[in-house]
Protein backbone atom coordinates (compact mmCIF):
# COMPACT_ATOMS: atom_id res chain seq x y z
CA UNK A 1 131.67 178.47 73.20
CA UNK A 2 131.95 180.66 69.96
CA UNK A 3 130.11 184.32 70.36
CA UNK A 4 128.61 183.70 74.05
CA UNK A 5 128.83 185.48 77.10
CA UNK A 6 128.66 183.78 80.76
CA UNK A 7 125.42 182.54 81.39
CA UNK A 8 124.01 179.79 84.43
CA UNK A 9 122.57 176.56 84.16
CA UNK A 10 123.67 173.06 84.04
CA UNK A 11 122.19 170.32 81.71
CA UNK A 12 122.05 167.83 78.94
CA UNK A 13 122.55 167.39 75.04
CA UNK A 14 122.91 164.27 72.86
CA UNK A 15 126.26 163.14 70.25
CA UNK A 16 125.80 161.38 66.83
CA UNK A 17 122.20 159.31 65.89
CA UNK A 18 118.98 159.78 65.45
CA UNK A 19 116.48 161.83 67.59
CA UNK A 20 115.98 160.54 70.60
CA UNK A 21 112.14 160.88 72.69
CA UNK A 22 110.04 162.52 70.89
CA UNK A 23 109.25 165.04 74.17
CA UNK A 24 112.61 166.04 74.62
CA UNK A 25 114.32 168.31 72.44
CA UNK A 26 118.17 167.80 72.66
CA UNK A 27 121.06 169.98 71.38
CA UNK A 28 122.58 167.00 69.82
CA UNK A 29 123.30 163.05 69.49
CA UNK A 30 125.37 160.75 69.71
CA UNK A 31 125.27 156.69 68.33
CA UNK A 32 126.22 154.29 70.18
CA UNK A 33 128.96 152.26 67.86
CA UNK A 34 129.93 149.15 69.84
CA UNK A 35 126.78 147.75 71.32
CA UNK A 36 127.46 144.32 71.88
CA UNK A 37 124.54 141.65 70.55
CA UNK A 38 121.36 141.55 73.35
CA UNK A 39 121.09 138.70 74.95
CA UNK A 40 118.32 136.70 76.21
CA UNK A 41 114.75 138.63 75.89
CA UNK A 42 113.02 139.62 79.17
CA UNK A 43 109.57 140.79 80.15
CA UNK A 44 109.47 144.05 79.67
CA UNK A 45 108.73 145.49 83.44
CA UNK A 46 111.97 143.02 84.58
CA UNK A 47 114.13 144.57 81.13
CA UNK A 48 113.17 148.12 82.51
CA UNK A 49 113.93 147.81 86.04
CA UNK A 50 117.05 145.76 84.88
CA UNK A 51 118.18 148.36 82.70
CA UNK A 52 117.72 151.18 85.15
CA UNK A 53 119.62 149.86 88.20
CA UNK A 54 122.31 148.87 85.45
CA UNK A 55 122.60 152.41 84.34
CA UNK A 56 122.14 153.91 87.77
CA UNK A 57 124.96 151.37 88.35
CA UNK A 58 127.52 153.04 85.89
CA UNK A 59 126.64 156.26 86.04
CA UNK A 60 128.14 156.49 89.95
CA UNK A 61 130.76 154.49 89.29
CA UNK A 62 131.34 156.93 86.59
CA UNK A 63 131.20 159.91 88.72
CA UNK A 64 133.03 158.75 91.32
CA UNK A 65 136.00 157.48 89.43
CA UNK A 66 136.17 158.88 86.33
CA UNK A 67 139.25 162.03 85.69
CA UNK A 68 137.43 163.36 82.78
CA UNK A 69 134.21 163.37 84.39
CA UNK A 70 135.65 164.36 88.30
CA UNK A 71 137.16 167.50 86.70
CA UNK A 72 134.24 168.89 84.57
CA UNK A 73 132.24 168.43 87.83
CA UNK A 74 134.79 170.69 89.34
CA UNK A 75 135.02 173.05 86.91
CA UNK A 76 130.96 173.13 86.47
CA UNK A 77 130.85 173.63 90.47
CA UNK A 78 133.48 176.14 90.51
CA UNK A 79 131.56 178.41 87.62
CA UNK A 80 128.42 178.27 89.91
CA UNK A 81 126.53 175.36 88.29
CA UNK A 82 127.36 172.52 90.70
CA UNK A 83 125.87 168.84 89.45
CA UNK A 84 123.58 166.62 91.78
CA UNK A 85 123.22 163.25 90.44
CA UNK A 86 119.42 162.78 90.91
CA UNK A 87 118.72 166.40 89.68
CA UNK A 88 120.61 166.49 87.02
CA UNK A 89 121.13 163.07 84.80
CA UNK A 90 117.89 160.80 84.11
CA UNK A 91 118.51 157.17 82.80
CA UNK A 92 115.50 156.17 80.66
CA UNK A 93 114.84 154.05 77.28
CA UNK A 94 115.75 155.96 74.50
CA UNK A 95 114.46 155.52 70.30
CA UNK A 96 117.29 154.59 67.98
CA UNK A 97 120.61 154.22 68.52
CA UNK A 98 121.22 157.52 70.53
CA UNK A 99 123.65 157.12 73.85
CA UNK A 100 122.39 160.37 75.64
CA UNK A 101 121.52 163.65 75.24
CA UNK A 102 121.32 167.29 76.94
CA UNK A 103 117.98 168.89 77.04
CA UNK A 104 119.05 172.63 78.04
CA UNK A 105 114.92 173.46 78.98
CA UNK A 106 114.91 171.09 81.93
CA UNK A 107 118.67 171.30 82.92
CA UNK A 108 119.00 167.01 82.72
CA UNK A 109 121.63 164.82 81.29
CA UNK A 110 119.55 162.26 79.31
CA UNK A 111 121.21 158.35 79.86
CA UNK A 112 119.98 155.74 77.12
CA UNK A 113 119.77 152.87 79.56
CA UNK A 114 118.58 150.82 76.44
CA UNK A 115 121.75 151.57 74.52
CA UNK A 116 124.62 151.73 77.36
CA UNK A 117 126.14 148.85 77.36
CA UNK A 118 129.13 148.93 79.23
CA UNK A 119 131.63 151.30 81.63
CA UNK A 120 133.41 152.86 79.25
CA UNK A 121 130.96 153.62 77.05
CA UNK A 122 128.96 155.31 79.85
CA UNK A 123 132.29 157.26 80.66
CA UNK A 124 132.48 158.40 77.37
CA UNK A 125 128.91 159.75 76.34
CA UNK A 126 128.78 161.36 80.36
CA UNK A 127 131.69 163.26 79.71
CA UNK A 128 130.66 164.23 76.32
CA UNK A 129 127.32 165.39 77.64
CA UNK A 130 129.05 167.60 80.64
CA UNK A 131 130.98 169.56 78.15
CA UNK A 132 127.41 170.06 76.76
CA UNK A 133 126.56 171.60 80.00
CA UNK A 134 129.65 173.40 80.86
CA UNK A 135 129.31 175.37 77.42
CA UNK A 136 125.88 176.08 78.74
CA UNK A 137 126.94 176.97 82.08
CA UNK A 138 129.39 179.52 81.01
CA UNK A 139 127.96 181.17 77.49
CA UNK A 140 125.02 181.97 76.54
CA UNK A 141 124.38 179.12 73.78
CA UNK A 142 121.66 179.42 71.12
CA UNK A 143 120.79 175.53 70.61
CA UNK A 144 118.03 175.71 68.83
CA UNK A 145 118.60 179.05 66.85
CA UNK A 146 122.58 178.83 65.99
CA UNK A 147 123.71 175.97 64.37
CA UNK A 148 127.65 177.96 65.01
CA UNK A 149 126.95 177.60 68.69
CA UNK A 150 125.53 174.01 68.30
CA UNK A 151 128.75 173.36 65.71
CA UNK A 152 131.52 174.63 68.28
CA UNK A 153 130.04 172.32 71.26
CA UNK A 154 129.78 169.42 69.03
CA UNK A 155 133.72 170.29 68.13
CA UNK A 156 134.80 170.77 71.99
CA UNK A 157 132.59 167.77 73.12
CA UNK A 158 134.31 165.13 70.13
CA UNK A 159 137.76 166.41 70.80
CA UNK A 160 137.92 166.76 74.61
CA UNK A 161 135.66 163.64 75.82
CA UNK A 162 137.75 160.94 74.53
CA UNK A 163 135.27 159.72 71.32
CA UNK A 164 138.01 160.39 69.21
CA UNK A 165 140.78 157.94 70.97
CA UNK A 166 143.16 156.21 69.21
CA UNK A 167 141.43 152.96 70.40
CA UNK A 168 137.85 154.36 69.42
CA UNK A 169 138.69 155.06 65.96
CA UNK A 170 140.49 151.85 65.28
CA UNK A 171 137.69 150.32 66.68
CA UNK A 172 136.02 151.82 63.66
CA UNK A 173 138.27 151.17 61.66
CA UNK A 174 139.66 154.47 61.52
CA UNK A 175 143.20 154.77 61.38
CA UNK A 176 146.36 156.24 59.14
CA UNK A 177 145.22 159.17 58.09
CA UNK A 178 147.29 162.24 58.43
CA UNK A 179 145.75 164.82 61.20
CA UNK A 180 143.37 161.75 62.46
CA UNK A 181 142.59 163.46 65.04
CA UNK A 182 140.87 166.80 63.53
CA UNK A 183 139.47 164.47 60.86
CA UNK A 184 137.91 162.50 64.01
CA UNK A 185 136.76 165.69 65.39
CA UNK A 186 135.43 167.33 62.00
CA UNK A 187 133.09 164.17 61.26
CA UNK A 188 131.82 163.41 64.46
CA UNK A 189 130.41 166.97 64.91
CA UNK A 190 129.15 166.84 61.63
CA UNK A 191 127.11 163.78 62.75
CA UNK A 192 125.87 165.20 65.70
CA UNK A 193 124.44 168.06 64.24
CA UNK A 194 122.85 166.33 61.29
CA UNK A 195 121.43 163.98 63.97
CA UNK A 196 119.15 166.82 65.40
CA UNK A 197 119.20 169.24 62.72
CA UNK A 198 116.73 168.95 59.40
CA UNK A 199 119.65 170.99 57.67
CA UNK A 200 122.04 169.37 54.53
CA UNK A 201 125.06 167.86 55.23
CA UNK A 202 126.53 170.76 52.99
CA UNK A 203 125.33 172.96 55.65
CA UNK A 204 126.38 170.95 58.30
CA UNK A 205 129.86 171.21 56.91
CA UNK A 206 129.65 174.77 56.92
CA UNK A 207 128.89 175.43 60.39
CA UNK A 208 131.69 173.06 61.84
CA UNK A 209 134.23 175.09 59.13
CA UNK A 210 133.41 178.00 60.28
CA UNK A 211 133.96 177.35 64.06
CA UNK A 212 136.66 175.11 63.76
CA UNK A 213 139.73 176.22 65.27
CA UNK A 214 138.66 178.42 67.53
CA UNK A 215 136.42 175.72 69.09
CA UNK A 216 139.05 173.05 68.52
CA UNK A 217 141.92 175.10 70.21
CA UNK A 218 139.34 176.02 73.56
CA UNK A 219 140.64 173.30 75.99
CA UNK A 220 138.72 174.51 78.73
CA UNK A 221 138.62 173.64 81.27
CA UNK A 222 140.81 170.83 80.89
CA UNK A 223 143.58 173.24 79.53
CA UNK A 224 144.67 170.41 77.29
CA UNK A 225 143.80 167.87 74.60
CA UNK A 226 143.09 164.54 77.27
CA UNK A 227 143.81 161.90 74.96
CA UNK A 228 143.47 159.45 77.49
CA UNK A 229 142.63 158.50 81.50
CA UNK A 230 146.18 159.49 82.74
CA UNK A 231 145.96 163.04 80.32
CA UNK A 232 143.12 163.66 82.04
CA UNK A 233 144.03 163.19 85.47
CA UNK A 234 146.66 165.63 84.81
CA UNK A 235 144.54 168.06 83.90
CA UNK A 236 142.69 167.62 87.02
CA UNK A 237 145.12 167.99 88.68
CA UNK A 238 146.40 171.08 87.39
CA UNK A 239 143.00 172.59 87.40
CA UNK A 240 142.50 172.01 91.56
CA UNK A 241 146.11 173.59 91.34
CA UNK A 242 144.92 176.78 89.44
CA UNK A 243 141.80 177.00 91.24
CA UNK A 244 144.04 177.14 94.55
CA UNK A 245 146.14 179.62 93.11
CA UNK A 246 143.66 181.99 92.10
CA UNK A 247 141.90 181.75 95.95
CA UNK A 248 145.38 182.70 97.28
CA UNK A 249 145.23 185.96 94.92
């Protein structure tokens, strides 16, 4: 993270949307783009419960298998900021169209149960929000009074967790453009601040600008762009390797 020093703590922060729970104050957002239709309507105790032990579901199947995920939880352990699943990440029903967030004052990953729909999509916003929390683990981030700081985790989070995949964007309908994948990067931080920021989009802009390369060319600590599942098993790989080689030193 731009301008920070090494700091401890471990939690959550949101992608692209709108402002999730009005109690929780997020360092970001993230929409949720390919929520399927909802099905059949339930009563709302049965939807809640339903929607809980879904999420609860995915979220340790996540964990457990995921590269991206297995290797931040590495990396957030081996900085002195280890995860625990029922301290750390809380699945509840979220307002608008937000996937999950990181609220840095209670040190939580915040799951949308309501607006999870499937595994990958709970792979993607997980990883997203533990870059979140590495950058707070290891700098000293101003969320709430440096949009920079904000700007250069929104940057790291679009271009490291996978949001910006080849088969997201087409999904979109994103595709052709020359440097896609810094374009990718440039507007989904853009949204994620505006989503939790009452700034302009002018200033918006600014911020992500202004951070850009430097926060675009920190791979940490996957040492590499992980453009997909196998990139980042590599990069697991490499980091257990490094973090082997430094013990031996």
């Amino acid at each position: 993270m731009e301008g920070a020093g090494h700091g401890r703590g471990a939690g959550p922060s949101p992608m692209a949307g709108e402002q999730r729970q009005p109690q929780r104050q997020p360092g970001s957002c993230q929409v949720c783009p390919e929520q399927p239709a909802d099905g059949p309507q339930q009563g709302l105790f049965s939807s809640l419960q339903t929607g809980n032990q879904s999420c609860q579901l995915m979220l340790l199947k996540t964990l457990e298998t995921n590269p991206y995920v297995k290797l931040l939880l590495d990396a957030m352990k081996h900085s002195g900021c280890a995860i625990n699943k029922e301290r750390h990440f809380s699945c509840e029903d979220c307002n608008g169209n937000v996937s999950g967030g990181f609220d840095a004052s209670s040190s939580q990953i915040v799951l949308c149960q309501n607006n999870i729909r499937n595994q990958a999509h709970m792979n993607r916003v997980v990883t997203h929000e533990l870059i979140h929390a590495f950058d707070h683990c290891r700098a000293h981030v101003n969320w709430f009074t440096s949009v920079r700081h904000l700007a250069c985790s929104e940057v790291r989070a679009a271009n490291l967790s996978g949001d910006c995949s080849l088969v997201n964007e087409i999904f979109r309908l994103h595709f052709g453009l020359k440097r896609h994948h810094q374009t990718c990067v440039r507007d989904r931080a853009i949204l994620s601040i505006l989503a939790v920021r009452n700034i302009s989009r002018e200033m918006a802009e600014k911020a992500v600008d202004e951070v850009f390369e430097s926060c675009f060319n920190d791979h940490e600590p996957f040492g590499r762009i992980p453009h997909s599942q196998t990139y980042a098993r590599y990069a697991h790989r490499d980091f257990q390797n490094r973090d082997r080689y430094y013990s031996n030193i």
